[in-house]
C-alpha atoms as a PDB file:
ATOM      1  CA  UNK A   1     -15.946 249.320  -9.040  1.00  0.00           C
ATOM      2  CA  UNK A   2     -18.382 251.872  -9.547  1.00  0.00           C
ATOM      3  CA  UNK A   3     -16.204 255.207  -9.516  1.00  0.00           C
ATOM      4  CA  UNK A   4     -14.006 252.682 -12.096  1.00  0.00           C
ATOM      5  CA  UNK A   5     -17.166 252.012 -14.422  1.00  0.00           C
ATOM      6  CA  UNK A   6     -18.586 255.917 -14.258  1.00  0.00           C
ATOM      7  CA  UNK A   7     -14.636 257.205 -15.150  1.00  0.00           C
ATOM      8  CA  UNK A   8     -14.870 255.055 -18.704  1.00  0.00           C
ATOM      9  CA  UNK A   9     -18.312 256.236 -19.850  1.00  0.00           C
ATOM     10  CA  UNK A  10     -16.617 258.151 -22.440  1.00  0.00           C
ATOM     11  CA  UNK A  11     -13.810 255.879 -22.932  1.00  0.00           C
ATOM     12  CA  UNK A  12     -13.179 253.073 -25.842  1.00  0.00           C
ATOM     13  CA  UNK A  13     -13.556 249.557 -24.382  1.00  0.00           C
ATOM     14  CA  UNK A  14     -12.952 246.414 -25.974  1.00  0.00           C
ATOM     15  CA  UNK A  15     -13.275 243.712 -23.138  1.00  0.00           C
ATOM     16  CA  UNK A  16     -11.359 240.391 -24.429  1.00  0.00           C
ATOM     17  CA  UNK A  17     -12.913 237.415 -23.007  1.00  0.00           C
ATOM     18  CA  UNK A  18     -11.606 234.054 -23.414  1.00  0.00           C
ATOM     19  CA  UNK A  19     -14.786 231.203 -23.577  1.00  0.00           C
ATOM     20  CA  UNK A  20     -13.345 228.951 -21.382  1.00  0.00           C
ATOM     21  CA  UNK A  21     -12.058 231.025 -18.830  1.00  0.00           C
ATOM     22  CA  UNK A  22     -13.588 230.451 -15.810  1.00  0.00           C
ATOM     23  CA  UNK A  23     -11.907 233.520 -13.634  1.00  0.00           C
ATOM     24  CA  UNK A  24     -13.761 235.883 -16.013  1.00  0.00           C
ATOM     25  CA  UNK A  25     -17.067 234.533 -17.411  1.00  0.00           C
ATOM     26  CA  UNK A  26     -19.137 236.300 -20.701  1.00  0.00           C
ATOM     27  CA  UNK A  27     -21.342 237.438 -18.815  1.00  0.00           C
ATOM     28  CA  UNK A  28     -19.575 239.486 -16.670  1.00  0.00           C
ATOM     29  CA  UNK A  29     -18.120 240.878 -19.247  1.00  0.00           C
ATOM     30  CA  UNK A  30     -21.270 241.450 -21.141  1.00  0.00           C
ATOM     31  CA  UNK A  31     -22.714 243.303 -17.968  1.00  0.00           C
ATOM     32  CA  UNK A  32     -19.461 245.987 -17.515  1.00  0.00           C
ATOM     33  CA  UNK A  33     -20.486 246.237 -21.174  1.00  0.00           C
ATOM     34  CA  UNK A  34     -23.922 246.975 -20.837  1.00  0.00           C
ATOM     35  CA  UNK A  35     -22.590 249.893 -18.422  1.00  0.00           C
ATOM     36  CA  UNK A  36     -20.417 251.336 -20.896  1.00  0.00           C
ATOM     37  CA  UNK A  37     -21.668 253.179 -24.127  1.00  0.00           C
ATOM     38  CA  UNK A  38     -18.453 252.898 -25.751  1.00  0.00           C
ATOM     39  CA  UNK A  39     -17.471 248.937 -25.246  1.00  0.00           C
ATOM     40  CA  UNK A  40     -17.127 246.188 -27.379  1.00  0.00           C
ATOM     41  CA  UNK A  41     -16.830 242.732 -26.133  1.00  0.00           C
ATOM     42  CA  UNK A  42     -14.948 240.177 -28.708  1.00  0.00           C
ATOM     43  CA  UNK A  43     -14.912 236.501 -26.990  1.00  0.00           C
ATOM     44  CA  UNK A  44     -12.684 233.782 -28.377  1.00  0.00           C
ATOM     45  CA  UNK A  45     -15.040 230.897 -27.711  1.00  0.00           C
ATOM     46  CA  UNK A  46     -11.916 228.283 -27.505  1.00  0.00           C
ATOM     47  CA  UNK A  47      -9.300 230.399 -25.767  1.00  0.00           C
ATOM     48  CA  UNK A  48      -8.997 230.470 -21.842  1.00  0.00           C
ATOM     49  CA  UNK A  49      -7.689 233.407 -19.499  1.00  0.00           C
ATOM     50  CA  UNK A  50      -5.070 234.730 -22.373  1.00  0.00           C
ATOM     51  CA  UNK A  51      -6.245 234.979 -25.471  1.00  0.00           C
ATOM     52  CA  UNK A  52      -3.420 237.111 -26.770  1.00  0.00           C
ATOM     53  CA  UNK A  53      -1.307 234.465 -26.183  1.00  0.00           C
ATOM     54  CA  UNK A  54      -3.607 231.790 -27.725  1.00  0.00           C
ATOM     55  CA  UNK A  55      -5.022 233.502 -30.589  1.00  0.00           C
ATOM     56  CA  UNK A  56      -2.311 236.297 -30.944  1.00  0.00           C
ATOM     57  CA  UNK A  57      -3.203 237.194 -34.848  1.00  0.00           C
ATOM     58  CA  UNK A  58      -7.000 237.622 -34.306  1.00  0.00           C
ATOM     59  CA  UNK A  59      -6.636 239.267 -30.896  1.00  0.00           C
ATOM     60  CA  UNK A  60      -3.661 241.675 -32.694  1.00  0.00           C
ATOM     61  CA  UNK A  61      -5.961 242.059 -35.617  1.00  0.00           C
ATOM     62  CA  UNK A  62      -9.079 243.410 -33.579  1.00  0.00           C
ATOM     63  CA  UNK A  63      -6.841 245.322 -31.119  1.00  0.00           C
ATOM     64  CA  UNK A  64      -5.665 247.340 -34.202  1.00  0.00           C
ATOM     65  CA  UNK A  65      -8.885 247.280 -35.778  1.00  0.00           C
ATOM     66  CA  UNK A  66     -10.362 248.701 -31.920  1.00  0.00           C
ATOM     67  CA  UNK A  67      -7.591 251.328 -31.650  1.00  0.00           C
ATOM     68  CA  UNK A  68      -8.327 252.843 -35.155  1.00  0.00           C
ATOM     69  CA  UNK A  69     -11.846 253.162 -34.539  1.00  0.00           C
ATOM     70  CA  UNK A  70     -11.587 255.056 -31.015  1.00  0.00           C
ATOM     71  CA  UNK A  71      -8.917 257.295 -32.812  1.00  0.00           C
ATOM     72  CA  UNK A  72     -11.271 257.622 -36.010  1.00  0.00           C
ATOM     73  CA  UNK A  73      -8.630 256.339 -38.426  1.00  0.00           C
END
């Protein structure tokens, strides 16, 4: 995991965390974050493991939102 986290220093992150997902807590998520300068975590408090499949328009909204910022549009 380490050679993963030191290859996306300078990489755009957005880690998508669903609230009640219990494979992939916040605060896992919160501490890849904390390694990476350029993440963003977004969670969707009511959502499980897929929350592009349970909230598709916010998740499609802040996907677009995340890929226009790292491409400075």
């Amino acid at each position: 995991r380490r050679g993963l986290v030191a290859g996306l220093k300078d990489v755009p992150v957005l880690l998508v965390v669903g609230g009640k997902d219990g494979s992939t807590p916040e605060p896992a998520a919160r501490e890849l974050a904390a390694q990476l300068p350029k993440a963003r975590v977004s969670v969707y408090r009511e959502d499980g493991h897929t929350p592009f499949v349970e909230s598709p328009e916010r998740f499609d909204r802040e996907l677009e939102e995340f890929a226009r910022a790292a491409h400075g549009r």
